[in-house]
PDB file of N, CA and C in Angstrom:
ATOM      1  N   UNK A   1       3.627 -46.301  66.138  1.00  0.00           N
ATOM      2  CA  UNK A   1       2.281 -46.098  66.703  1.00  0.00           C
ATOM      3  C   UNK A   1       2.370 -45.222  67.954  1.00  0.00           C
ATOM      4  N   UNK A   2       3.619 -44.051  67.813  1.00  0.00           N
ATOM      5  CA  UNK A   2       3.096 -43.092  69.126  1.00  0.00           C
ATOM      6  C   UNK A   2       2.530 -42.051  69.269  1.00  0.00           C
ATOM      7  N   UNK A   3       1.578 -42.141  68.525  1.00  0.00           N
ATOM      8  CA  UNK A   3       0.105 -41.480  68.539  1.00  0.00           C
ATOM      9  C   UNK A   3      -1.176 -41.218  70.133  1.00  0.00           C
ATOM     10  N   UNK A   4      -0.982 -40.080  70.103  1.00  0.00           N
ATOM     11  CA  UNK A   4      -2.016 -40.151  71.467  1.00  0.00           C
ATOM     12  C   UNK A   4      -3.246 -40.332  71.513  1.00  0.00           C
ATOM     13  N   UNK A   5      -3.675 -40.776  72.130  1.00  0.00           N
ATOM     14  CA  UNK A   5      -5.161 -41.437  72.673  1.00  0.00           C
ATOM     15  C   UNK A   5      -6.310 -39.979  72.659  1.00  0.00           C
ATOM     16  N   UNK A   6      -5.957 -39.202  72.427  1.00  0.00           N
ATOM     17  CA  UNK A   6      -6.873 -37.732  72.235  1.00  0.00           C
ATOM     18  C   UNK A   6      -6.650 -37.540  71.267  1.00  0.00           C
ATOM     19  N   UNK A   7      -5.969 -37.659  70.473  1.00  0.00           N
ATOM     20  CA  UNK A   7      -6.071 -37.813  68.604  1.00  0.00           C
ATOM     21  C   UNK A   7      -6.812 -38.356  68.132  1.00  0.00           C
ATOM     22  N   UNK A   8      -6.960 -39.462  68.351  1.00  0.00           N
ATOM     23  CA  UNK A   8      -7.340 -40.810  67.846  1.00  0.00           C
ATOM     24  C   UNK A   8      -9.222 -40.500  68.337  1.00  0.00           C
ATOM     25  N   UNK A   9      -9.466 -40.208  69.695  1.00  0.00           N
ATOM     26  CA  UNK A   9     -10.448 -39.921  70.027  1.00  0.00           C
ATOM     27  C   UNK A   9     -11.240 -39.025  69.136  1.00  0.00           C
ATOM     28  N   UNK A  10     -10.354 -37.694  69.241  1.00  0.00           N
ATOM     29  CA  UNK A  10     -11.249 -36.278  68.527  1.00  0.00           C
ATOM     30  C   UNK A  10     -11.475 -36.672  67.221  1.00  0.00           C
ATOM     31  N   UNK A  11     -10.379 -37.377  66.625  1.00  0.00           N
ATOM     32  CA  UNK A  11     -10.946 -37.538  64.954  1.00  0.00           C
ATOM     33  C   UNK A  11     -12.327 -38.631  65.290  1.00  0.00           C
ATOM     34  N   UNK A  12     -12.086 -39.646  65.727  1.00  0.00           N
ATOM     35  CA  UNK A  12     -13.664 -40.406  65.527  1.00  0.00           C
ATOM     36  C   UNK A  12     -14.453 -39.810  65.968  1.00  0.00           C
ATOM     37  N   UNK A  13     -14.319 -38.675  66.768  1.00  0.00           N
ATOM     38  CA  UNK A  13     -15.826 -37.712  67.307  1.00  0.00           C
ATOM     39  C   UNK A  13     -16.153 -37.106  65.666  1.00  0.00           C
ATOM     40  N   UNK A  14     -15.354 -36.286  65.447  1.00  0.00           N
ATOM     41  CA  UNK A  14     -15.474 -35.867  64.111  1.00  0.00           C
ATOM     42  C   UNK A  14     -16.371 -36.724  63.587  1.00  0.00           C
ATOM     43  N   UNK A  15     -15.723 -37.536  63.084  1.00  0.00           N
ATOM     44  CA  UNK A  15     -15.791 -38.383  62.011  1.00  0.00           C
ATOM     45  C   UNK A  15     -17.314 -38.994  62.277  1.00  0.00           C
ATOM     46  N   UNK A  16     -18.000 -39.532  63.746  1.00  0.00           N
ATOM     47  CA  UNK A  16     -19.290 -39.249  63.974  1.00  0.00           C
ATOM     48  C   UNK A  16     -20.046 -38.161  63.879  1.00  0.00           C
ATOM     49  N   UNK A  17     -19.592 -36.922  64.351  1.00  0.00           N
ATOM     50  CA  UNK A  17     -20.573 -36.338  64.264  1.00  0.00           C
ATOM     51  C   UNK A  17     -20.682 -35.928  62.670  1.00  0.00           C
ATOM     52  N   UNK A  18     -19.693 -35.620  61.507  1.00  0.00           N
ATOM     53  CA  UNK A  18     -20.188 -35.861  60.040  1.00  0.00           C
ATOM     54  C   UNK A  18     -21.166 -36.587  59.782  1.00  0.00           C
ATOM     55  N   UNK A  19     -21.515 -38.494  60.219  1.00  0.00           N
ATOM     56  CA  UNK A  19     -21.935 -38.727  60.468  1.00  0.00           C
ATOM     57  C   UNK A  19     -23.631 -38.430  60.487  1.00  0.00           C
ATOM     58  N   UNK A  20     -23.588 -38.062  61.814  1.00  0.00           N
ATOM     59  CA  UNK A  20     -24.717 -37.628  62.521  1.00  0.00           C
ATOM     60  C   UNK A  20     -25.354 -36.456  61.705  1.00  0.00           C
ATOM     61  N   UNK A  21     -24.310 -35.499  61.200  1.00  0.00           N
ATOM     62  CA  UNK A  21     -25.149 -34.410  60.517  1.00  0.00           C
ATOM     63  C   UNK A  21     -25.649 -34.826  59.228  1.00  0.00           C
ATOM     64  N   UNK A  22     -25.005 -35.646  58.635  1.00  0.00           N
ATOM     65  CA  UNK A  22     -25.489 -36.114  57.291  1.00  0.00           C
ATOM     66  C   UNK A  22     -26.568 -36.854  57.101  1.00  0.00           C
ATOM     67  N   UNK A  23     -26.671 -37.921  58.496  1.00  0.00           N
ATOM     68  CA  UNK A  23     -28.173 -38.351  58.819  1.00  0.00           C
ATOM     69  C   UNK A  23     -29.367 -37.178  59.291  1.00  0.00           C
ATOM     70  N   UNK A  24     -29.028 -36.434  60.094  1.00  0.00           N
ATOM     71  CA  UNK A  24     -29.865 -35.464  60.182  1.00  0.00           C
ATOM     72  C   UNK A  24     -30.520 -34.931  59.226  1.00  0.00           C
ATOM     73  N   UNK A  25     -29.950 -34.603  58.168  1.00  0.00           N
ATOM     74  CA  UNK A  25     -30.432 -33.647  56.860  1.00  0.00           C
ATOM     75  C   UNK A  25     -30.969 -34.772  56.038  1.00  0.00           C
ATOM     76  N   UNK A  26     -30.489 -35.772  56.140  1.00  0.00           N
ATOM     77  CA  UNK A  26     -31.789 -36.906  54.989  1.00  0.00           C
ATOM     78  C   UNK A  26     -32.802 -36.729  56.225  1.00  0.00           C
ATOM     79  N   UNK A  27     -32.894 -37.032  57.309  1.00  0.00           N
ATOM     80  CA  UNK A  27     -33.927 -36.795  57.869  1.00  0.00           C
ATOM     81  C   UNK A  27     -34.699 -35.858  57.629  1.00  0.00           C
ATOM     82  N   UNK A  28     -34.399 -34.556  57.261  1.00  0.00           N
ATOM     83  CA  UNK A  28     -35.018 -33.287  57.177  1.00  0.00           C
ATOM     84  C   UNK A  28     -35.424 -33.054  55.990  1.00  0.00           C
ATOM     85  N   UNK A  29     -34.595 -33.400  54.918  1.00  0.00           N
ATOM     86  CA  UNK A  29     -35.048 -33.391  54.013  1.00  0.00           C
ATOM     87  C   UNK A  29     -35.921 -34.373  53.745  1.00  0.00           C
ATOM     88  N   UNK A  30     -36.489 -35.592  54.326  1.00  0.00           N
ATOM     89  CA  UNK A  30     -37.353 -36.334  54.249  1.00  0.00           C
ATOM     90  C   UNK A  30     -38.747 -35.968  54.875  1.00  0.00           C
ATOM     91  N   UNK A  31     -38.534 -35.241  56.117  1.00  0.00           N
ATOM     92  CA  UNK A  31     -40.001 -34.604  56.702  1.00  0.00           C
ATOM     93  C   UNK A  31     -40.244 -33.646  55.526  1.00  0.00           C
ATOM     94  N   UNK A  32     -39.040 -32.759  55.254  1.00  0.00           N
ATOM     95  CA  UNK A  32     -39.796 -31.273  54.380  1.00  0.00           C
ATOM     96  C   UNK A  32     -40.931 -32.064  53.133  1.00  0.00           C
ATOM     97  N   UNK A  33     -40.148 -33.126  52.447  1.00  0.00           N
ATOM     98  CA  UNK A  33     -40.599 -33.332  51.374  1.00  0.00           C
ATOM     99  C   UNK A  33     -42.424 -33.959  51.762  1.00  0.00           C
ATOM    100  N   UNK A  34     -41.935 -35.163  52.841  1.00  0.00           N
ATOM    101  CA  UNK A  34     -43.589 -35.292  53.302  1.00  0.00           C
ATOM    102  C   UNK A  34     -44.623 -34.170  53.102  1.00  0.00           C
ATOM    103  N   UNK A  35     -43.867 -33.192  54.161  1.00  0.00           N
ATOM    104  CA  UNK A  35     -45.163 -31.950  54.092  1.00  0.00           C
ATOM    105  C   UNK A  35     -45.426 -31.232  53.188  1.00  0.00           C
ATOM    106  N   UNK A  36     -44.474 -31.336  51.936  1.00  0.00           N
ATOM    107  CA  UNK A  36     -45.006 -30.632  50.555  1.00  0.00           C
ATOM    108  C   UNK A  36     -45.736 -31.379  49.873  1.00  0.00           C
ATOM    109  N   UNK A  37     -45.481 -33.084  50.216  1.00  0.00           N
ATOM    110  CA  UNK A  37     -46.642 -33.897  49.505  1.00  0.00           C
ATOM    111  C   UNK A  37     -48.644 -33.642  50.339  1.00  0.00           C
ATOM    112  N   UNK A  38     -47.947 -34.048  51.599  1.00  0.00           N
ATOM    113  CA  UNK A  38     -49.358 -33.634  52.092  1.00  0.00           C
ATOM    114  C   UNK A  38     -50.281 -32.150  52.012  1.00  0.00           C
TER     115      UNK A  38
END
């Protein structure tokens, strides 16, 4: 386990912000679709 503490960090940033973008775009793709229904 001598792995550094900024490894370990940057990948879970990663690994959130994938995350985050993948929620974003259901988000977006959820407004677009609203406004083509309305």
């Amino acid at each position: 386990m001598a792995v550094p503490k900024k490894c370990t960090s940057t990948s879970k940033k990663r690994i959130r912000k994938s995350i985050w973008k993948k929620r974003g775009y259901g988000i977006v793709l959820k407004a677009f679709s609203l406004g083509k229904s309305l």
